[in-house]
PDB file of N, CA and C in Angstrom:
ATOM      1  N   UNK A   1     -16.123  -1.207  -5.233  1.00  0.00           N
ATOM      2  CA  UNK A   1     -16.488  -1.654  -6.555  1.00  0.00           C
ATOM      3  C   UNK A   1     -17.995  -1.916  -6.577  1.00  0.00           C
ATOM      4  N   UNK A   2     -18.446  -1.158  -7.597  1.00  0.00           N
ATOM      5  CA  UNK A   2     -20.203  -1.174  -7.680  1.00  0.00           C
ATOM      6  C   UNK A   2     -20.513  -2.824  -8.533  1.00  0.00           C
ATOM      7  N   UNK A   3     -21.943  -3.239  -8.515  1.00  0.00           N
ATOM      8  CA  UNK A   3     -22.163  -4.125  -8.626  1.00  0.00           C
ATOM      9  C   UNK A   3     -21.817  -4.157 -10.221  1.00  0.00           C
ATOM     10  N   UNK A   4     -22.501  -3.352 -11.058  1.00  0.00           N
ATOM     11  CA  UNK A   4     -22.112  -2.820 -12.374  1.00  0.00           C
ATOM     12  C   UNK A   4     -20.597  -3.128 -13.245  1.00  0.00           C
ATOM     13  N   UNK A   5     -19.816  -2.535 -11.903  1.00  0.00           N
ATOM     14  CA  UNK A   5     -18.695  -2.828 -12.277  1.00  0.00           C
ATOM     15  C   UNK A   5     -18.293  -4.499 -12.202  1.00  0.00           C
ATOM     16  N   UNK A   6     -18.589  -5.208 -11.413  1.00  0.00           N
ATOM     17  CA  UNK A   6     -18.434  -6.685 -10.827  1.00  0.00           C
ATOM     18  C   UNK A   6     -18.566  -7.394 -12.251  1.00  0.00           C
ATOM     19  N   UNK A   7     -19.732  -7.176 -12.857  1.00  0.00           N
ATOM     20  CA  UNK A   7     -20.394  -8.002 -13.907  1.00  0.00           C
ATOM     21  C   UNK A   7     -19.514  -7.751 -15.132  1.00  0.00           C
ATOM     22  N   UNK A   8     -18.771  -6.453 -15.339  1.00  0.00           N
ATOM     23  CA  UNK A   8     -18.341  -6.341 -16.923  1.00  0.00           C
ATOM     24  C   UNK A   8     -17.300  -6.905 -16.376  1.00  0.00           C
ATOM     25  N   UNK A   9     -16.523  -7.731 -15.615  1.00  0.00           N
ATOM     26  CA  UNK A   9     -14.983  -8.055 -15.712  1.00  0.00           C
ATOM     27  C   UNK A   9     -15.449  -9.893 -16.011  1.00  0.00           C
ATOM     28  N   UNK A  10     -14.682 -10.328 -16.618  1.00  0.00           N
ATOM     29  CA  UNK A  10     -14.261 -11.445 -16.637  1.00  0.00           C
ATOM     30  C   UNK A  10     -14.045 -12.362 -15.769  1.00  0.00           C
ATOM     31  N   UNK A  11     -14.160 -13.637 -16.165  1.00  0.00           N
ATOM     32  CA  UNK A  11     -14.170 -14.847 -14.733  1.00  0.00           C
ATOM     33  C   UNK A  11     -13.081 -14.703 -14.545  1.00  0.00           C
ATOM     34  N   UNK A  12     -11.754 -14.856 -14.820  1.00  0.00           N
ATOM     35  CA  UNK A  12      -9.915 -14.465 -14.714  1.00  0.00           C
ATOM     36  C   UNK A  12     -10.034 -13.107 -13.775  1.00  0.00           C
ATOM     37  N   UNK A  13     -10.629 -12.025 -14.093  1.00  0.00           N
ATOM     38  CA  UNK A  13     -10.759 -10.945 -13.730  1.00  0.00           C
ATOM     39  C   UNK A  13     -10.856 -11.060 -12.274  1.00  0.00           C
ATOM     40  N   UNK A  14     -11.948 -11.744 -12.128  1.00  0.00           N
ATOM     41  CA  UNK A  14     -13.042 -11.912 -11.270  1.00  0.00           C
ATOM     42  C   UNK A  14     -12.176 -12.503  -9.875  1.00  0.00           C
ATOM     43  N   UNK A  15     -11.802 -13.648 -10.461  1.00  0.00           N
ATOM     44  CA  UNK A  15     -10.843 -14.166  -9.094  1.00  0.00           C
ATOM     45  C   UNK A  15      -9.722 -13.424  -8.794  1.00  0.00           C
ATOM     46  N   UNK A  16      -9.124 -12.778  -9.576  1.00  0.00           N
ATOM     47  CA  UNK A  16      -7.573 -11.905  -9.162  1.00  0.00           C
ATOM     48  C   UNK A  16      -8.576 -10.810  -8.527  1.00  0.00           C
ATOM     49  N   UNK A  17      -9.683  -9.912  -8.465  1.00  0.00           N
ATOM     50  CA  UNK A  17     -10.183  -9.028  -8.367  1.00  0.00           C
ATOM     51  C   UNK A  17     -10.287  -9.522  -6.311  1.00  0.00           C
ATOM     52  N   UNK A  18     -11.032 -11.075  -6.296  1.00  0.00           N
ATOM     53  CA  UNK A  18     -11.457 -11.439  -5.139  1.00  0.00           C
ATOM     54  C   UNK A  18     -10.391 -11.942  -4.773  1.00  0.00           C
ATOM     55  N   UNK A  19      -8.762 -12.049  -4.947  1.00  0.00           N
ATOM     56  CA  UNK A  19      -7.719 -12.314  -4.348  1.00  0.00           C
ATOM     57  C   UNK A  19      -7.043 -10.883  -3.676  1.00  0.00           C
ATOM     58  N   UNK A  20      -7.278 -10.047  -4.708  1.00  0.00           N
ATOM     59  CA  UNK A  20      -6.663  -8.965  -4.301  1.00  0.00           C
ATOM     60  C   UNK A  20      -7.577  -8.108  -3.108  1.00  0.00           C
ATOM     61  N   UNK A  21      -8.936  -8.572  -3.211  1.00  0.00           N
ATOM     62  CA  UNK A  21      -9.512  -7.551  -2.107  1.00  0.00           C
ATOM     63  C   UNK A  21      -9.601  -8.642  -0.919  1.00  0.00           C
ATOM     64  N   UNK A  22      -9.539  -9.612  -1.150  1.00  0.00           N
ATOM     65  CA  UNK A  22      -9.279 -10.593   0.284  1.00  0.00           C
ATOM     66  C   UNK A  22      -7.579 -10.537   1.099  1.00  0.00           C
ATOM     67  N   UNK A  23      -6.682  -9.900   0.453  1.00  0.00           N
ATOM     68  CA  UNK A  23      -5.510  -9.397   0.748  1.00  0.00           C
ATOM     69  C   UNK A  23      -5.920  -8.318   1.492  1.00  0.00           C
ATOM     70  N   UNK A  24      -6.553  -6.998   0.867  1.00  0.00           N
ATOM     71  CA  UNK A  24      -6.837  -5.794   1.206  1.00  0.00           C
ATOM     72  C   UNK A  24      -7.542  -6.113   2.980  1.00  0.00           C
ATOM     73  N   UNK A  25      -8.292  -6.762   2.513  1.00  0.00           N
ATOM     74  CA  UNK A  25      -9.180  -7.262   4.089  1.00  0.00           C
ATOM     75  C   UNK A  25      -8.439  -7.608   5.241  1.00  0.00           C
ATOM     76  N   UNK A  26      -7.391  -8.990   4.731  1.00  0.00           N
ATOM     77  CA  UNK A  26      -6.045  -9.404   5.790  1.00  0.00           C
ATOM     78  C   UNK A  26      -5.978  -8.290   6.255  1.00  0.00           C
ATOM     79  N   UNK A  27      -5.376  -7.345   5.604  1.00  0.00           N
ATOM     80  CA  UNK A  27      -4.159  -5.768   5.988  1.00  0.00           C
ATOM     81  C   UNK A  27      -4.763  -5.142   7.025  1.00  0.00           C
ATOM     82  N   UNK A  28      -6.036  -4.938   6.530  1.00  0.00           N
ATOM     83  CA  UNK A  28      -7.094  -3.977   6.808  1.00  0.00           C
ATOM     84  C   UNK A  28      -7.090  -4.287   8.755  1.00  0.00           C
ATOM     85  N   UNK A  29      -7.301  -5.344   8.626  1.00  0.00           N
ATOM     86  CA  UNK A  29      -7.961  -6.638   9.922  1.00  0.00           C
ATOM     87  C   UNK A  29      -6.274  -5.846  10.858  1.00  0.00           C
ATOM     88  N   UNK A  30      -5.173  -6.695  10.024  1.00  0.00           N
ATOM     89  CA  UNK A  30      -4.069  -6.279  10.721  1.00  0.00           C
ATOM     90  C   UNK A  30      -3.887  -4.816  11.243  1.00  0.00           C
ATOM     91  N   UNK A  31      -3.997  -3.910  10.299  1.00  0.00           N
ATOM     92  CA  UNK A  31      -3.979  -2.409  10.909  1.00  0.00           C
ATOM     93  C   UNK A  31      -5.072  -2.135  12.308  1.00  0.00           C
ATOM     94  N   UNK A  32      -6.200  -2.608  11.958  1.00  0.00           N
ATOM     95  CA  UNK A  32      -6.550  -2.469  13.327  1.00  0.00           C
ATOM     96  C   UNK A  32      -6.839  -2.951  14.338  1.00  0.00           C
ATOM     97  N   UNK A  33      -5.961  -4.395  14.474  1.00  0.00           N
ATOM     98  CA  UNK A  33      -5.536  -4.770  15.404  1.00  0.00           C
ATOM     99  C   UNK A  33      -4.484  -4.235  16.060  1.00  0.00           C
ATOM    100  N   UNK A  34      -3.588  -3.414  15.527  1.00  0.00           N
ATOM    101  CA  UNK A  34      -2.867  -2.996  15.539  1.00  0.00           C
ATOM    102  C   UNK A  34      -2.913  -1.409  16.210  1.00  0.00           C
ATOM    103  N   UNK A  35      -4.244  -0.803  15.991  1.00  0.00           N
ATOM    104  CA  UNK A  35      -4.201   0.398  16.305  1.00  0.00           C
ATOM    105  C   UNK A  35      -3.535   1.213  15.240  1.00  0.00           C
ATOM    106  N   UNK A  36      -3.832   1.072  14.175  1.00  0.00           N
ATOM    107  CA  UNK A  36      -2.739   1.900  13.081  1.00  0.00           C
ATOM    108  C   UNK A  36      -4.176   2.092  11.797  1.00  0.00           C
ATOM    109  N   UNK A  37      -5.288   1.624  12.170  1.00  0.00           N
ATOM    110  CA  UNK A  37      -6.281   1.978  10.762  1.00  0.00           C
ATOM    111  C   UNK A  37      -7.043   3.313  10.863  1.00  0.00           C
ATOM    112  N   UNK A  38      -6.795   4.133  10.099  1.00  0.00           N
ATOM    113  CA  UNK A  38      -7.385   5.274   9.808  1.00  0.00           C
ATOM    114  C   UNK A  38      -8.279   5.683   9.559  1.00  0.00           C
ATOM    115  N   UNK A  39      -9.186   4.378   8.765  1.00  0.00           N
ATOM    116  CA  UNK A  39     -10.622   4.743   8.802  1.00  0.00           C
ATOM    117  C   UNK A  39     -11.068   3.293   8.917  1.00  0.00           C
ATOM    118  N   UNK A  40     -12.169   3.128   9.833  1.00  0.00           N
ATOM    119  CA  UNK A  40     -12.965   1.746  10.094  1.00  0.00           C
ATOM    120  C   UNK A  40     -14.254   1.619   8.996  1.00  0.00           C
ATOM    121  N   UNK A  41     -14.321   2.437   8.728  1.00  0.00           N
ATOM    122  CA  UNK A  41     -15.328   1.685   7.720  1.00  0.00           C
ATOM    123  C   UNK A  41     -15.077   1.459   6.115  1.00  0.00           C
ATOM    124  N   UNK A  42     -13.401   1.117   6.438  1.00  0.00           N
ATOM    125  CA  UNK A  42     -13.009   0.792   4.940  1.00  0.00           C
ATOM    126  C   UNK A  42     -13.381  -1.036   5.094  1.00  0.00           C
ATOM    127  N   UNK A  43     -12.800  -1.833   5.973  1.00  0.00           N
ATOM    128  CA  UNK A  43     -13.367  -3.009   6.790  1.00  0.00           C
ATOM    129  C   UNK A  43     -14.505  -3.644   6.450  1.00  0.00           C
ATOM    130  N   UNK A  44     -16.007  -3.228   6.586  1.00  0.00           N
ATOM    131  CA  UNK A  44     -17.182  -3.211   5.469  1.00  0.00           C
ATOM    132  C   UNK A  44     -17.468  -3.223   4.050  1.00  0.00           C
ATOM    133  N   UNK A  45     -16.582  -2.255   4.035  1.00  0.00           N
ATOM    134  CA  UNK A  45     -17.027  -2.108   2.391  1.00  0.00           C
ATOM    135  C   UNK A  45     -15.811  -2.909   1.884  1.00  0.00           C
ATOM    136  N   UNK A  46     -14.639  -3.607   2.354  1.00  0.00           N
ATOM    137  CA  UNK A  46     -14.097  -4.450   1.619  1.00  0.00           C
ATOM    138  C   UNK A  46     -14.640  -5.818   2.013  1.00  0.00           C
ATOM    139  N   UNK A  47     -15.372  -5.991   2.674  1.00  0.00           N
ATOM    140  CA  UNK A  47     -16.345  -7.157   2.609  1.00  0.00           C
ATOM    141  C   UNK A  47     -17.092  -7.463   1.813  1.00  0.00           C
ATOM    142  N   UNK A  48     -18.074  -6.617   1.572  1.00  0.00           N
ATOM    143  CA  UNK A  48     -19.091  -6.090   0.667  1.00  0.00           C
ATOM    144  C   UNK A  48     -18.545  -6.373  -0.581  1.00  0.00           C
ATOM    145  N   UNK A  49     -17.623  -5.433  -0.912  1.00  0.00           N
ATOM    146  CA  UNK A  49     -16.774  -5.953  -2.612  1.00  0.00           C
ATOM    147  C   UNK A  49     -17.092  -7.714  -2.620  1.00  0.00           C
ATOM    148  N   UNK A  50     -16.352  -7.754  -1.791  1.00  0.00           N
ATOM    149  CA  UNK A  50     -15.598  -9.575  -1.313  1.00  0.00           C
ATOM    150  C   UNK A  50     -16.943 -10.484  -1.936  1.00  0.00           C
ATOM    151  N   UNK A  51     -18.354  -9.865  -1.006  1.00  0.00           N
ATOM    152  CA  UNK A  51     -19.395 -10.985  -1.297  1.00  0.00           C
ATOM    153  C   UNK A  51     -19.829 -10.420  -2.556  1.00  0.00           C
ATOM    154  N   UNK A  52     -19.734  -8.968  -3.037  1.00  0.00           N
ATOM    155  CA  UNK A  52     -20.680  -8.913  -4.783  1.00  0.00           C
ATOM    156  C   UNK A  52     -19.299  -9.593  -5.418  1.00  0.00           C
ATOM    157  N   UNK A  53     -18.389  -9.893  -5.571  1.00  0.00           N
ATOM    158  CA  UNK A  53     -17.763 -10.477  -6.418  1.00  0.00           C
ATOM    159  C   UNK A  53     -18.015 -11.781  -6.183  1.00  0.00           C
ATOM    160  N   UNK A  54     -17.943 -12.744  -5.160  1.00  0.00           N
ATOM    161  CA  UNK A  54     -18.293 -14.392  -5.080  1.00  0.00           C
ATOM    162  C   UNK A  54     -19.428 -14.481  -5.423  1.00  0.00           C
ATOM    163  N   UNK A  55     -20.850 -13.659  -4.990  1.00  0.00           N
ATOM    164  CA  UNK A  55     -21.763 -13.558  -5.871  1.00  0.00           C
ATOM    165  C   UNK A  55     -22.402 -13.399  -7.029  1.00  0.00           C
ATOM    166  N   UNK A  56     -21.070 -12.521  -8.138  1.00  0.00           N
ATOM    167  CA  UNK A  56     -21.117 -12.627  -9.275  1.00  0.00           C
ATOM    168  C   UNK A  56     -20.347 -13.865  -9.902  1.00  0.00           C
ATOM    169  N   UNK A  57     -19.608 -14.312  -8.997  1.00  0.00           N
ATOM    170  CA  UNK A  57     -18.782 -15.667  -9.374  1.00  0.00           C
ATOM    171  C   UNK A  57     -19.957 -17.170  -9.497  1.00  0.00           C
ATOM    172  N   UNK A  58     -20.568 -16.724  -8.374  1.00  0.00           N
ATOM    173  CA  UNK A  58     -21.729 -18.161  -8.066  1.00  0.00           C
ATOM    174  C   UNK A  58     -22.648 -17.949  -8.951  1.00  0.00           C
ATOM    175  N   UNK A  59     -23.241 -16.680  -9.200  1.00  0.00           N
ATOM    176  CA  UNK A  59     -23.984 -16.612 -10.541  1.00  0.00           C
ATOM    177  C   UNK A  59     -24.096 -17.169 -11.861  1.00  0.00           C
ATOM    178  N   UNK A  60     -23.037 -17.022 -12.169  1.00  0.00           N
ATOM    179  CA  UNK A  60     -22.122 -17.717 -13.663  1.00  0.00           C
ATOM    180  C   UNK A  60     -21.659 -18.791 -13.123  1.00  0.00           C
ATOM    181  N   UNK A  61     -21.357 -19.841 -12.588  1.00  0.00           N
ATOM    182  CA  UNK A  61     -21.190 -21.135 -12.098  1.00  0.00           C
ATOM    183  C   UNK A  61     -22.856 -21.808 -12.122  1.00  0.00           C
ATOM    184  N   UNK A  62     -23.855 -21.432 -11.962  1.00  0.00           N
ATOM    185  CA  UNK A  62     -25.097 -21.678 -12.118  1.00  0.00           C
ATOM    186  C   UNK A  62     -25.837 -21.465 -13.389  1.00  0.00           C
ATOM    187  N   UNK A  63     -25.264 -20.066 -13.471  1.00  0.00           N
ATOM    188  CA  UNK A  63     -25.766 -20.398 -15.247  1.00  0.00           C
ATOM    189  C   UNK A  63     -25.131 -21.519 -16.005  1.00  0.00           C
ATOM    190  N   UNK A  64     -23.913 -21.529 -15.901  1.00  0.00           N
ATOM    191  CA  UNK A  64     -23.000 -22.439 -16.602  1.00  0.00           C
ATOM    192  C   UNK A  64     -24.421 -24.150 -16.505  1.00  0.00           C
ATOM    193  N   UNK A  65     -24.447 -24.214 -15.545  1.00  0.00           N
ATOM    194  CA  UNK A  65     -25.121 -25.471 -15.642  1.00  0.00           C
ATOM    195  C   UNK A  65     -26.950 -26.053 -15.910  1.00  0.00           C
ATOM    196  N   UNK A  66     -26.796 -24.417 -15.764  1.00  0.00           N
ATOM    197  CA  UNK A  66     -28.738 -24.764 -16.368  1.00  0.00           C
ATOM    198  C   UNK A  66     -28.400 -24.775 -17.736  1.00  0.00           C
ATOM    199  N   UNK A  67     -27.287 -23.733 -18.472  1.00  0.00           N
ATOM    200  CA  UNK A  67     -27.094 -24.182 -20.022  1.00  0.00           C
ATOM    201  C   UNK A  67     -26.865 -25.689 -21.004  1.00  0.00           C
TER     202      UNK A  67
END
C-alpha cells in the first residue's frame, strides 16, 4: 500500500487496515519459521505498510491537537 493510498482512507479504515496487515505479518513471521514462505521479501514490505499507516495515524492525532 503506497503512501497515497494510506492518506485517502479513513481513521476506521485506517486501524482495520493496520489490524489486518499486523495479522498478515504474524502469518508471514510463522511461515518462515516454519520453512513454508515463498517469498522473503513480502516480510519488509508488510512492515513498511505497518509503519506508513501508524504514521498516517500519528499524523492526524497531532493535527487533531494543534487545531
Amino acid at each position: 500500500m503506497k503512501a497515497k493510498e494510506v492518506r485517502a482512507l479513513s481513521d476506521e479504515e485506517l486501524i482495520k487496515q493496520v489490524e489486518t496487515a499486523q495479522k498478515e505479518y504474524f502469518d508471514l513471521r510463522f511461515s518462515a519459521a516454519t520453512k513454508q514462505l515463498k517469498n522473503h521479501r513480502d516480510i519488509p514490505n508488510v512492515k513498511k505498510t505497518i509503519a506508513r499507516i501508524k504514521t498516517e495515524i500519528r499524523q492526524r492525532q497531532l493535527e487533531k491537537r494543534q487545531v
